[in-house]
Protein backbone atom coordinates (compact mmCIF):
# COMPACT_ATOMS: atom_id res chain seq x y z
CA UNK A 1 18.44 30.39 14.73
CA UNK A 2 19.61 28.38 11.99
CA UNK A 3 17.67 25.53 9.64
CA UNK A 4 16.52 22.50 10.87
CA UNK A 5 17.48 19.38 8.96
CA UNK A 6 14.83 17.30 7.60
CA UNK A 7 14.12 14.70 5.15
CA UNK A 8 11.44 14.63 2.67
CA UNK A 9 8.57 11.55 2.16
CA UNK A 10 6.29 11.73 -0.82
CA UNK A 11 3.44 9.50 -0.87
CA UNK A 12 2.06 8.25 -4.17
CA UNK A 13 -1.20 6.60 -3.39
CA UNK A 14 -3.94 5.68 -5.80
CA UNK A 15 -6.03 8.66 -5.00
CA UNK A 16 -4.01 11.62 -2.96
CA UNK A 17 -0.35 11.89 -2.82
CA UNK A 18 1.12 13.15 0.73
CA UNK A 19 4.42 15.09 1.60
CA UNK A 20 5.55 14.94 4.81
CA UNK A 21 9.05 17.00 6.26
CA UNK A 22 10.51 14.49 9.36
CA UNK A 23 13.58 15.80 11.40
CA UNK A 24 16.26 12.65 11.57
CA UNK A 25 15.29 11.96 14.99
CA UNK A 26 11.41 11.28 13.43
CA UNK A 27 9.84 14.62 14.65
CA UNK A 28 7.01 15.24 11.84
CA UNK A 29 7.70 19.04 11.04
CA UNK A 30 5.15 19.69 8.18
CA UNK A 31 2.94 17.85 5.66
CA UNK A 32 0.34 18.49 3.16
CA UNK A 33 -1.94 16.06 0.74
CA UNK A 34 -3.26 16.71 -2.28
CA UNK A 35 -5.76 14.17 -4.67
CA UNK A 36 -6.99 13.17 -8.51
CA UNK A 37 -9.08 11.44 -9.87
CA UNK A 38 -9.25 7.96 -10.74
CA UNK A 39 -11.04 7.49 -13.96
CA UNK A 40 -12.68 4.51 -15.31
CA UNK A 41 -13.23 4.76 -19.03
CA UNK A 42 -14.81 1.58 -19.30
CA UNK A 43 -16.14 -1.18 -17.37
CA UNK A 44 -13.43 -2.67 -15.17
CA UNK A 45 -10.69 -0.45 -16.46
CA UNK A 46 -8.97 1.85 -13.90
CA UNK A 47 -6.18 4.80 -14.77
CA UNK A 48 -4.83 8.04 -14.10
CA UNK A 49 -2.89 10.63 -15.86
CA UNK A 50 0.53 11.08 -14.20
CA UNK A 51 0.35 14.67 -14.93
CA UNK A 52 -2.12 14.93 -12.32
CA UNK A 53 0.19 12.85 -9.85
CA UNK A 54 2.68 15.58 -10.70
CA UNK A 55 0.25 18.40 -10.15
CA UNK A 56 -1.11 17.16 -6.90
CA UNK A 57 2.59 16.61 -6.03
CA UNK A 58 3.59 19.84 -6.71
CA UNK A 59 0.62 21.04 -4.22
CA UNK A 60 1.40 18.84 -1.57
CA UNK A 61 5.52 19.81 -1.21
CA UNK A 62 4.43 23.42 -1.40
CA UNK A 63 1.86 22.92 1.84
CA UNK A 64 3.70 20.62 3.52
CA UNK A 65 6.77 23.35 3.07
CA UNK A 66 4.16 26.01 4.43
CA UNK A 67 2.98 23.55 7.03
CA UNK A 68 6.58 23.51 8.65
CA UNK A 69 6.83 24.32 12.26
CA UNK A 70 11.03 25.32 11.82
CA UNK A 71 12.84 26.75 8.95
CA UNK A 72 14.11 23.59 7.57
CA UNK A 73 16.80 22.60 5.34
CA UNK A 74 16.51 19.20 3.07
CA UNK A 75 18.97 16.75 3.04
CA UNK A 76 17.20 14.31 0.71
CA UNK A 77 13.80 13.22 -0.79
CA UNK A 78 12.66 9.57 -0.51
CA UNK A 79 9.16 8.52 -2.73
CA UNK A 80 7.13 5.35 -2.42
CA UNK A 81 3.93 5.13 -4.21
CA UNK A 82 1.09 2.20 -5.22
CA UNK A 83 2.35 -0.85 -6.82
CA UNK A 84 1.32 -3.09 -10.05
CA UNK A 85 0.09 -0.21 -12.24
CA UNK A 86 2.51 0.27 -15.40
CA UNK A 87 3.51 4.09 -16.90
CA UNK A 88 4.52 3.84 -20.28
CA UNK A 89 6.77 6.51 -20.53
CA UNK A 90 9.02 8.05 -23.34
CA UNK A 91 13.09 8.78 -22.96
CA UNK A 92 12.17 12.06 -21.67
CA UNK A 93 10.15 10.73 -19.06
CA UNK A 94 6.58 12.04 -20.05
CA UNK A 95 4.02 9.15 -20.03
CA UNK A 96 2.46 8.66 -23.44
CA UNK A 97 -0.87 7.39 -22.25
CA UNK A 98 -2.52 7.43 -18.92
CA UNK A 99 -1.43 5.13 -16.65
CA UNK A 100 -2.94 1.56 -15.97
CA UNK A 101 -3.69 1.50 -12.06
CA UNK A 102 -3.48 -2.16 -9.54
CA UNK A 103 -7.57 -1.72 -9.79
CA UNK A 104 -7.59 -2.41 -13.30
CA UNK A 105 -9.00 -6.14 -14.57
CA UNK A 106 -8.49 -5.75 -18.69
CA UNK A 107 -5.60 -8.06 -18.76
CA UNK A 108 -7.94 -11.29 -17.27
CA UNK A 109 -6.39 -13.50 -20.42
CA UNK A 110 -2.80 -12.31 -19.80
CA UNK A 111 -2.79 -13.12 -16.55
CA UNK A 112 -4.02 -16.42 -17.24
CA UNK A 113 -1.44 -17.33 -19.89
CA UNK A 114 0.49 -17.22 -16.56
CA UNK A 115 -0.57 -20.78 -15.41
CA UNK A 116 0.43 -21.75 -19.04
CA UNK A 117 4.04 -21.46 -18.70
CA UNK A 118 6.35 -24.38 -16.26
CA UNK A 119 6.67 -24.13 -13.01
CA UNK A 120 10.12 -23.75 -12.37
CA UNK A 121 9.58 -20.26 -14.29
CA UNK A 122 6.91 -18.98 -12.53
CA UNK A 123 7.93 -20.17 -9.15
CA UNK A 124 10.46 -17.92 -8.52
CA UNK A 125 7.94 -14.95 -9.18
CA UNK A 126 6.95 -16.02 -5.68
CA UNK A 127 3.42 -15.19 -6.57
CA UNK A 128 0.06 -16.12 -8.20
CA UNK A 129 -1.16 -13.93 -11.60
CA UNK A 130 -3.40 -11.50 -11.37
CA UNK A 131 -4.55 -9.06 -14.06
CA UNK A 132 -3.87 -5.94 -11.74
CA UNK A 133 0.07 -6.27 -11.71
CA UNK A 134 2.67 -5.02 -14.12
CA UNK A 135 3.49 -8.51 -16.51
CA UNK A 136 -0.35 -9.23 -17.33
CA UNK A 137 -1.05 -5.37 -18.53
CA UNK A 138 1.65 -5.44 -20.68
CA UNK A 139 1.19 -8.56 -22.44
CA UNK A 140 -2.61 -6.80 -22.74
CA UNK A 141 -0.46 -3.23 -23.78
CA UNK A 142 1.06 -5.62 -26.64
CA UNK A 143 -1.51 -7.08 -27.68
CA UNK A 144 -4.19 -3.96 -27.68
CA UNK A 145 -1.97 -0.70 -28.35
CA UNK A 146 1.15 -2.05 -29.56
CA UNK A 147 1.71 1.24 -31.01
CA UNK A 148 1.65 2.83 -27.95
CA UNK A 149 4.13 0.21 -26.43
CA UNK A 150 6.41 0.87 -29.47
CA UNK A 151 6.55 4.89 -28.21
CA UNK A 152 7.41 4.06 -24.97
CA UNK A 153 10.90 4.03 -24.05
CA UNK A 154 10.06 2.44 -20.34
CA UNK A 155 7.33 0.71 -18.29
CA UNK A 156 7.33 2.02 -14.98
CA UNK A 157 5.85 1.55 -11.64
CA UNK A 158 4.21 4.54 -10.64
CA UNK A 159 6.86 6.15 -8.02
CA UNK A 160 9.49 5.08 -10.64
CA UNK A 161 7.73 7.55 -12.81
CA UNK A 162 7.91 10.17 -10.38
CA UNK A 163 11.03 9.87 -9.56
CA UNK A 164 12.49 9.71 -12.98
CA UNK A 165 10.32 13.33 -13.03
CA UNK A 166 12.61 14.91 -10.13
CA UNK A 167 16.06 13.31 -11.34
CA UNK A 168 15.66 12.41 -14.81
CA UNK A 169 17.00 8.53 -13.74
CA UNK A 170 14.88 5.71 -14.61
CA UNK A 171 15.13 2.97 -12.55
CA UNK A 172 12.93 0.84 -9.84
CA UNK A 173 13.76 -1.27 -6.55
CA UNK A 174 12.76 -4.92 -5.22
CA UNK A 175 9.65 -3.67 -3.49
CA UNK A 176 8.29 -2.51 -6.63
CA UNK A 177 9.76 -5.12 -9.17
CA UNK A 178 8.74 -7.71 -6.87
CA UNK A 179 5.26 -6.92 -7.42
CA UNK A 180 5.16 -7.03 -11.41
CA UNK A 181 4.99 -10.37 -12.01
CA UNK A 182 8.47 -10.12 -14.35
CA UNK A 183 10.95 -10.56 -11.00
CA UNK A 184 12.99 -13.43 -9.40
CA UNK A 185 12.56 -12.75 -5.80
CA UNK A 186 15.00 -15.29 -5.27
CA UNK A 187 17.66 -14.05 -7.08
CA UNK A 188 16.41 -9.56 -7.50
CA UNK A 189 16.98 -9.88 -10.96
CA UNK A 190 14.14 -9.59 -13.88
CA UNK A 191 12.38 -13.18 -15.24
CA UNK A 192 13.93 -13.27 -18.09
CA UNK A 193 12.59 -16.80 -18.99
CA UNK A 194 9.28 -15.56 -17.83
CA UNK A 195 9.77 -12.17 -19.96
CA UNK A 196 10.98 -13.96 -23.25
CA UNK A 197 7.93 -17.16 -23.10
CA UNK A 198 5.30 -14.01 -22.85
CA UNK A 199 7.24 -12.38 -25.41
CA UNK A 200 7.32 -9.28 -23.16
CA UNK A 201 9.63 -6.24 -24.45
CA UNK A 202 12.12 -6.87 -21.37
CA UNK A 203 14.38 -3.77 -22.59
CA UNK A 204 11.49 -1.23 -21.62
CA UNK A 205 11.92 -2.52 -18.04
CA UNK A 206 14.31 -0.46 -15.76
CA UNK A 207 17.39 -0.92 -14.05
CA UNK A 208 16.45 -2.55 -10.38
CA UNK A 209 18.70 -0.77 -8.18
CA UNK A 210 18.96 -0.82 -4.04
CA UNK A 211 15.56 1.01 -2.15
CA UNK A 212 18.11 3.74 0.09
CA UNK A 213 20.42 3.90 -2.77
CA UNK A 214 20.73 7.52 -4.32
CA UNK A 215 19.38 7.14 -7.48
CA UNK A 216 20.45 10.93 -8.20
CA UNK A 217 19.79 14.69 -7.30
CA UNK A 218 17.01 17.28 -7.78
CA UNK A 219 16.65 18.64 -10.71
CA UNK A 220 16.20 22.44 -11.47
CA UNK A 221 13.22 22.20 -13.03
CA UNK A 222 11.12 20.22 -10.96
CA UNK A 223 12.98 21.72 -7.66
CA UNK A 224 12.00 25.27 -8.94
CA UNK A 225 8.16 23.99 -9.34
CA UNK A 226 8.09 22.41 -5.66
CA UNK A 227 9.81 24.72 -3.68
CA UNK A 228 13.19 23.14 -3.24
CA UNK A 229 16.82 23.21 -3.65
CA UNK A 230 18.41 21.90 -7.03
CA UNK A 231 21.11 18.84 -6.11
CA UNK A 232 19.06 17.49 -3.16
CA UNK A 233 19.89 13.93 -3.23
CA UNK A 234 16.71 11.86 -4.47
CA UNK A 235 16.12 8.30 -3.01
CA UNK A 236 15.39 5.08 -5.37
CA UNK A 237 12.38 4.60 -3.21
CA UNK A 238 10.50 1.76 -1.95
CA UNK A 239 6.52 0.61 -2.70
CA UNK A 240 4.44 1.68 -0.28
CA UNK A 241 3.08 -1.04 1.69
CA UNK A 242 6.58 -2.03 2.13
CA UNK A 243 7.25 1.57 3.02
CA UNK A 244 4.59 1.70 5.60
CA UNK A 245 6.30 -1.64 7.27
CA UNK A 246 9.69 -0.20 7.19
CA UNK A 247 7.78 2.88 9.19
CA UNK A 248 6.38 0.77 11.64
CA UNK A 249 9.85 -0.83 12.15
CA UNK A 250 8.10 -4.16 12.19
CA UNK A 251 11.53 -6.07 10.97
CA UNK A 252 13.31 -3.94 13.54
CA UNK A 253 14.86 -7.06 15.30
CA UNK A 254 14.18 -8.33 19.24
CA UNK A 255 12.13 -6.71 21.48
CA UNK A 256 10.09 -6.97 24.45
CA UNK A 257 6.56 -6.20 23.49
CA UNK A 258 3.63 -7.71 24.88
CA UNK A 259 1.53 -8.22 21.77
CA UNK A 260 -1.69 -7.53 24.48
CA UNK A 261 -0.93 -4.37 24.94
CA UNK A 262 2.54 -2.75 26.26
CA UNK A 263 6.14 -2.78 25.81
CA UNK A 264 9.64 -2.49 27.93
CA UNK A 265 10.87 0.14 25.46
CA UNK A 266 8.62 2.85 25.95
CA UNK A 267 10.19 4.80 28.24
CA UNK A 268 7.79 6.99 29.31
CA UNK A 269 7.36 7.96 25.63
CA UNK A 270 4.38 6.27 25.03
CA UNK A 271 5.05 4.30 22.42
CA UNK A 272 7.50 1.17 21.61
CA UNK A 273 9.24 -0.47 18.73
CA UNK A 274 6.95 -3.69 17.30
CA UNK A 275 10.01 -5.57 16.19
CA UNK A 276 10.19 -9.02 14.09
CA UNK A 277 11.46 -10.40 17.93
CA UNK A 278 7.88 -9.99 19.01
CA UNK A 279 5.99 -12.64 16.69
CA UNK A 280 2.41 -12.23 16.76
CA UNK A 281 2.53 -8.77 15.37
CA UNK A 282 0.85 -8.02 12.17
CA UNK A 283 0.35 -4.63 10.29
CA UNK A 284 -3.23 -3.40 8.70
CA UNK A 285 -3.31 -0.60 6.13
CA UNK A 286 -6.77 0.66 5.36
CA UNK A 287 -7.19 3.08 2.18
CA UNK A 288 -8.69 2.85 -1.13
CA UNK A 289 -7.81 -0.76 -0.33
CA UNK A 290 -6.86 -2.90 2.54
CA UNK A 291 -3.62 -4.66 3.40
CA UNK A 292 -2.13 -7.68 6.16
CA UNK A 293 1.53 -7.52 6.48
CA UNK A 294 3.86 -9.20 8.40
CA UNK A 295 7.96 -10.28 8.01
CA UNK A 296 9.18 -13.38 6.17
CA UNK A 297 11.96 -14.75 6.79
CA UNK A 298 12.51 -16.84 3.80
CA UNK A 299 11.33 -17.46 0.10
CA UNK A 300 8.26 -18.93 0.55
CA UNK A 301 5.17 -18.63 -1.61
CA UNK A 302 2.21 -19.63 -0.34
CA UNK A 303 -1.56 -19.25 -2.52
CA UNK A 304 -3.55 -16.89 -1.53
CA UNK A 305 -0.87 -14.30 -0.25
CA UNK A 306 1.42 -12.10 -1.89
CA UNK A 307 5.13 -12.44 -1.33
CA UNK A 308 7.09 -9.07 -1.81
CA UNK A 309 10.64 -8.12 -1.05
CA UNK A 310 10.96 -5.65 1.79
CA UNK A 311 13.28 -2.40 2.47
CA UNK A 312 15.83 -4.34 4.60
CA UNK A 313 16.00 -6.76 2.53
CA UNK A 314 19.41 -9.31 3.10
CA UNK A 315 19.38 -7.34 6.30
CA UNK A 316 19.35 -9.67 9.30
CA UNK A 317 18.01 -12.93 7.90
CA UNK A 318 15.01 -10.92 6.68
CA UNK A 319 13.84 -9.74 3.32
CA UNK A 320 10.74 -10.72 2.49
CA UNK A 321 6.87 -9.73 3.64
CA UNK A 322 3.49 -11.39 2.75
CA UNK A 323 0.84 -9.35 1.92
CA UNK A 324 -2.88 -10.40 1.93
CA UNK A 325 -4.23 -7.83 -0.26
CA UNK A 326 -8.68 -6.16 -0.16
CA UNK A 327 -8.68 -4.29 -3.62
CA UNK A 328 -12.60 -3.25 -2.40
CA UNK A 329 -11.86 -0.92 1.03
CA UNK A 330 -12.07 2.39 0.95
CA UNK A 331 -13.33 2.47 -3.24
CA UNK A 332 -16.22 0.32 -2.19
CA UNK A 333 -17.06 2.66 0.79
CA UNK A 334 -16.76 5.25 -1.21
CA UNK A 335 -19.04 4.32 -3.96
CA UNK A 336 -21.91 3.50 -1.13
CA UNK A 337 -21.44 6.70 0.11
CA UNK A 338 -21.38 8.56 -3.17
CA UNK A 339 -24.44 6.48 -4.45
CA UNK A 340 -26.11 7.15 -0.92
CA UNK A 341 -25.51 10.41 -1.27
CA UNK A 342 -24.08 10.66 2.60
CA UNK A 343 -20.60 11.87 3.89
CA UNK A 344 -18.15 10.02 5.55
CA UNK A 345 -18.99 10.94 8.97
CA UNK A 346 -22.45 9.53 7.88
CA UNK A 347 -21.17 6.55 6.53
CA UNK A 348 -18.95 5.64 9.42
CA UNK A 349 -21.06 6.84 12.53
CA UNK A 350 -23.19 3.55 11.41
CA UNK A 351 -20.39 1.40 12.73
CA UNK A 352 -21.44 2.47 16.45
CA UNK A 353 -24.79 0.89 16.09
CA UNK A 354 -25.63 -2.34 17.78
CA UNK A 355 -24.91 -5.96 15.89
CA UNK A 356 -28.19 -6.79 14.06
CA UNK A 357 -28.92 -9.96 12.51
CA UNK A 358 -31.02 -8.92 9.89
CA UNK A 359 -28.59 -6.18 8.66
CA UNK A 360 -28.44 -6.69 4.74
CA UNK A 361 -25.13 -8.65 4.08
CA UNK A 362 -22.84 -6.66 1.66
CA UNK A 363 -20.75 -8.39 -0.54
CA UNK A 364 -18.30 -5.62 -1.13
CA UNK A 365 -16.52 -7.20 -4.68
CA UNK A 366 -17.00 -4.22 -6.91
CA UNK A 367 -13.61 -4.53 -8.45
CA UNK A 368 -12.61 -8.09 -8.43
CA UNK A 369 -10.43 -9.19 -5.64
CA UNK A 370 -7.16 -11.03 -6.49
CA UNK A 371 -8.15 -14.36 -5.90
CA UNK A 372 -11.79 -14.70 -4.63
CA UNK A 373 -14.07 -15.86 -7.70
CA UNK A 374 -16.71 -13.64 -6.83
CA UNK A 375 -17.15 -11.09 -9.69
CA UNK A 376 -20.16 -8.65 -8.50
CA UNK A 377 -21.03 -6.72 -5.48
CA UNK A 378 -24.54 -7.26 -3.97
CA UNK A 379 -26.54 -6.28 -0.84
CA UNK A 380 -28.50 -9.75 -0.10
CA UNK A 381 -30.80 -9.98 2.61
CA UNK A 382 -32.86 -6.44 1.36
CA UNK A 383 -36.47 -5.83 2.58
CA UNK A 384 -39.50 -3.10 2.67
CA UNK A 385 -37.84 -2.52 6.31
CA UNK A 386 -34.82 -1.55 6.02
CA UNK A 387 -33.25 1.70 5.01
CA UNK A 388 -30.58 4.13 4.16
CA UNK A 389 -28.49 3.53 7.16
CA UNK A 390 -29.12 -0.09 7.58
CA UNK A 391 -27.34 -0.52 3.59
CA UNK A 392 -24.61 2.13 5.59
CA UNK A 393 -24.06 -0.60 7.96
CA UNK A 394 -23.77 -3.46 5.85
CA UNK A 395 -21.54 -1.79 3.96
CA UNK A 396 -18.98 -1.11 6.77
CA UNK A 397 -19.64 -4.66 7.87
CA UNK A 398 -18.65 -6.23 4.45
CA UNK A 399 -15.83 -4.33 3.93
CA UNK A 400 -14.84 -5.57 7.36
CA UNK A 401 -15.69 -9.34 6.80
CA UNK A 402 -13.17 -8.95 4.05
CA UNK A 403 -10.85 -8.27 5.52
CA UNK A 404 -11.19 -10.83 8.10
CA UNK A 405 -11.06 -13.00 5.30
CA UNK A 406 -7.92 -11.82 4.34
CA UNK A 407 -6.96 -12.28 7.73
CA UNK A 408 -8.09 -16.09 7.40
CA UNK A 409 -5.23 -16.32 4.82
CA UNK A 410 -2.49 -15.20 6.28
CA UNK A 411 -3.65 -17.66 8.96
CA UNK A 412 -3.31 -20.40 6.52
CA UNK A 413 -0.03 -19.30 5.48
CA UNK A 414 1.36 -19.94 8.78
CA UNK A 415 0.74 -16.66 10.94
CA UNK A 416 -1.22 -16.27 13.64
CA UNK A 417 -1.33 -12.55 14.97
CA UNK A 418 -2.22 -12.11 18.37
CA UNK A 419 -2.12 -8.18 17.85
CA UNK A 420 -2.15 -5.85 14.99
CA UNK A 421 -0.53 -2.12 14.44
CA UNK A 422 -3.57 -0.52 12.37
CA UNK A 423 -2.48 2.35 9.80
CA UNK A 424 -4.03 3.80 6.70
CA UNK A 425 -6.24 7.14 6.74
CA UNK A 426 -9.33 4.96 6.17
CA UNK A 427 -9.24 3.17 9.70
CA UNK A 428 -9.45 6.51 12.21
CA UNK A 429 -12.72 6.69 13.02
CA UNK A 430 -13.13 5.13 16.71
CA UNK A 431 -16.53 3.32 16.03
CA UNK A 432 -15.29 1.85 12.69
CA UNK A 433 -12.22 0.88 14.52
CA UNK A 434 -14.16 -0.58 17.61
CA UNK A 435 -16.07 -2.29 14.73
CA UNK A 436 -12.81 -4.21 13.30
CA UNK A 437 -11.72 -4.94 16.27
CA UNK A 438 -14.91 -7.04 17.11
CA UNK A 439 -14.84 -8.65 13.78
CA UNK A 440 -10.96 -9.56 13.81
CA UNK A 441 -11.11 -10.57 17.32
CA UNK A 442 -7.86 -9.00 17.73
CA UNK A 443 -6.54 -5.95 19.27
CA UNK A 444 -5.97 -3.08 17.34
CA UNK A 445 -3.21 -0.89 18.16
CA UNK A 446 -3.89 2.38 16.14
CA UNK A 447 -0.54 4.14 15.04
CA UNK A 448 0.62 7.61 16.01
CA UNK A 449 0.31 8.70 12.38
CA UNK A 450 -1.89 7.26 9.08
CA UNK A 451 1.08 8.66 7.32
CA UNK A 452 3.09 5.68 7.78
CA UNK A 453 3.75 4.82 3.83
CA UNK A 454 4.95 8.78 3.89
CA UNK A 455 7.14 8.38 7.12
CA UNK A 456 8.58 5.27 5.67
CA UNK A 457 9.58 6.99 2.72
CA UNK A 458 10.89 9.87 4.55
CA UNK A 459 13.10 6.73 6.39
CA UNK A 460 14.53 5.83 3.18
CA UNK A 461 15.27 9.47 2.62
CA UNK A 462 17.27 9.67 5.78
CA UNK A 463 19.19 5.86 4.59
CA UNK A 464 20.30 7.28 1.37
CA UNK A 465 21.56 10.59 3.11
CA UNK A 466 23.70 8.77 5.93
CA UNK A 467 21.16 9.29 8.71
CA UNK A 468 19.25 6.07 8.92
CA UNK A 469 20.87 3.07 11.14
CA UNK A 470 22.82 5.88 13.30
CA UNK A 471 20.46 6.04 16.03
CA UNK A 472 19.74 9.38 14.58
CA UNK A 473 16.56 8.37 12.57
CA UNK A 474 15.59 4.50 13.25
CA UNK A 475 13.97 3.42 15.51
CA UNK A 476 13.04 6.91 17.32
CA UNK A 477 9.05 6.15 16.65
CA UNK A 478 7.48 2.84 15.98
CA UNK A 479 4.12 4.94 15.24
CA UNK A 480 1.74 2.84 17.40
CA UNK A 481 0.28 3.63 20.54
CA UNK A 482 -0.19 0.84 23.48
CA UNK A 483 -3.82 2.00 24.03
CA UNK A 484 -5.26 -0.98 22.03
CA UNK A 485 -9.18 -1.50 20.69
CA UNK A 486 -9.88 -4.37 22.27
CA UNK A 487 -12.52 -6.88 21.41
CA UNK A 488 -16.10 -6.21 22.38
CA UNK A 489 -19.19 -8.33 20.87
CA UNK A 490 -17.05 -11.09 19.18
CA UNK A 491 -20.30 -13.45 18.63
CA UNK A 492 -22.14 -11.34 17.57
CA UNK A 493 -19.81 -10.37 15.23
CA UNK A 494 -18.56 -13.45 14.47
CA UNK A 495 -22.65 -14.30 13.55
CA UNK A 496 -22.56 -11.74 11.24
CA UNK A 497 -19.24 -13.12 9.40
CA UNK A 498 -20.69 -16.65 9.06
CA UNK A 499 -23.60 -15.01 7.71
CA UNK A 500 -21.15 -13.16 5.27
CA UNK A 501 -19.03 -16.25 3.73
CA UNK A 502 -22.66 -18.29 3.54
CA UNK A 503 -23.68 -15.36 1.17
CA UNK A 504 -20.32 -15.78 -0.78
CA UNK A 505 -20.28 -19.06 -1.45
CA UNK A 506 -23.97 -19.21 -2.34
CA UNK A 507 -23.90 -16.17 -5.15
């Protein structure tokens, strides 16, 4: 029996990077993960070495290759990783300091020299400063280790860096440069007149070239290291939360889905296609952070929200997606539970216990969120009563508020979801996910896969090597499955979330 044909999704996420082997008809054949560490060297600083993204790559290919139910044969690689960091890297492509990750606050002032500048240059960025994303870190870069700067040859998103590793090519896409604060969405070009009033070294950005375009083949080198072929034809790539939309073929065009739970297109498989035809569909990623996504039609920047440019964008009268970002999901969790000393299972079996009024109120804000002024995390409400599990629960509960919060922001921007395709590996426990549905007050429609980012790169694998729009690889697997969480104790819940925002606005 001869080799299957499958495409190749690597996921570069803040923590773990995942490879995943898809057949073109979106069969999952094999997959592996692998993590590192993010280090925080002082206090709101937050980086990584990209050697260790390269090791944990390296792992992940390898299992993922071992993990494969078929002999297989790849026809092309496709990356997508976390956005806003910056990789300074040399001509070579080695980075020449550890990279500066989206949870990072040093580069407060840069970011608000932003609302400095006029507003017909910073409109067009399509979206408000914030000290996590590429333009403010490296006005701080400048500023702090211009030496450093002056090695670098390019500034990098962080799959950019990775794939410059497997083909040598620097280069980035809208998703990414979208994101940096240094892009015309309007026009996918680079701000110049943004770049030259920050006095920003514009020439260490990269080419911004098409997300399915074939930015070049597999090196011998790195192919050797991971198991592959040499020549494999290597994706530009996409970031991931626009990845993990393209996945969940959420800009798919018309459909018949009932956003309660169901659709026409099933046929007996299950599952259906949530398509932009079907409003009242929104995505929710849950990680290390926590993400809304829906479509946009237009150029529209709204406060509050993120406006990105998607993987079909131009396609279709689309383009566009707003993103209401959580930086404090799964890192806040994770702190509780490493402070608590409990595991996960610990940590998230509290989510099953009954709505209590006098649960502490957690306000989860550890890192600083984009755009909430809240600059400290707290348990309030804390007595000689309560104990370990009862600071488990608030925990899970503030994490949750926040992202109904979130939620309340894309509502202002215009959306109202009736329904919502949940993703992310930190959203698959059923009594966390019972719990989010109670305090959304939506139903959740957990996907097939929390792989989507990976599957969605594997997608624009399958684009750049002729396979996507066929029929042969679109459109096979929307990833969600019509048994929805619905809504249990919404007052109760929704007690607990105006307990929650009276907290905020009184600390």
């Amino acid at each position: 029996m001869g080799k299957r044909r499958a495409v190749l999704g690597i996921d570069l996420g803040t923590s773990q990077v995942k490879a995943l082997l898809m057949s073109p008809g979106g069969e999952i054949l094999g997959r592996g993960r692998a993590g590192y560490p993010v280090v925080s060297p002082g206090e709101g600083l937050a980086e990584t070495d990209p050697a260790e993204w390269w090791r944990a790559t390296v792992a992940a290919v390898r299992e993922a290759l071992a993990d494969a139910c078929a002999d297989v044969e790849i026809a092309a690689v496709g990356v997508d990783g976390q956005m806003h960091g910056v990789v300074l890297a040399g001509d070579d492509g080695n980075a020449v300091r550890p990279a500066i990750l989206w949870l990072d606050r040093r580069a407060e002032a840069e970011a608000a020299r932003y609302g400095e500048l006029p507003a017909e240059l910073t409109r067009p960025l399509g979206n408000q400063a914030s000290a996590g994303m590429a333009g403010p870190m490296l006005g701080w870069l400048a500023a702090h280790e211009p030496h450093v700067l002056r090695r670098a040859r390019w500034a990098l998103q962080p799959k950019d860096w990775l794939r410059m590793r497997l083909t040598g090519l620097a280069a980035t896409d809208p998703t990414d440069a979208s994101g940096t604060l240094l892009f015309d969405l309007a026009r996918d070009v680079w701000a110049d007149g943004v770049i030259e009033a920050l006095g920003l070294p514009g020439g260490k950005l990269p080419p911004v070239l098409r997300t399915t375009e074939v930015a070049g083949q597999l090196l011998p080198t790195p192919a050797n290291e991971l198991g592959l072929t040499p020549g494999i034809p290597v994706a530009v790539g996409s970031a991931d939360t626009a990845a993990a939309l393209y996945a969940a073929d959420l800009d798919a065009g018309p459909g018949s889905a009932d956003a309660r739970g169901g659709t026409a297109e099933s046929a007996g498989s299950g599952r259906g296609r949530v398509g932009a035809g079907r409003e009242g569909w929104a995505l929710l990623t849950v990680g290390t952070g926590g993400q809304w996504m829906v479509p946009e039609s237009e150029f529209r920047p709204v406060r509050n929200t993120n406006l990105f440019r998607s993987v079909d964008a131009g396609a279709a009268g689309r383009g566009f997606y707003r993103l209401a970002p959580v930086q404090n999901a799964g890192v806040a969790l994770d702190w509780v539970r490493g402070v608590l000393g409990v595991s996960w299972q610990q940590l998230y079996d509290t989510a099953g216990r009954p709505w209590r009024a006098d649960t502490p109120v957690f306000l989860p804000y550890l890192a600083r969120e984009r755009w909430d002024p809240a600059t400290a995390g707290a348990w309030e409400g804390l007595t000689l009563g309560h104990d370990r599990d009862d600071l488990l629960r608030g925990a899970i509960e503030g994490v949750a508020f926040l992202l109904r919060k979130r939620l309340d922001d894309l509502r202002a921007a215009g959306h109202q979801p009736e329904a919502v395709l949940l993703g992310g590996g930190g959203a698959t426990h059923p009594a966390w996910r019972q719990l989010l549905a109670d305090v959304l007050a939506l139903p959740l429609h957990p996907a097939d896969t929390s792989w989507l980012s990976a599957a969605g790169a594997a997608r624009v694998a399958a684009a750049a090597a002729g396979m996507e729009g066929t029929g042969e690889s679109r459109g096979r697997s929307g990833y969600w499955n019509t048994a929805a969480v619905v809504p249990g104790e919404r007052n109760l819940a929704s007690a607990g979330y105006d307990r929650f925002t009276h907290k905020l606005t009184a600390s």
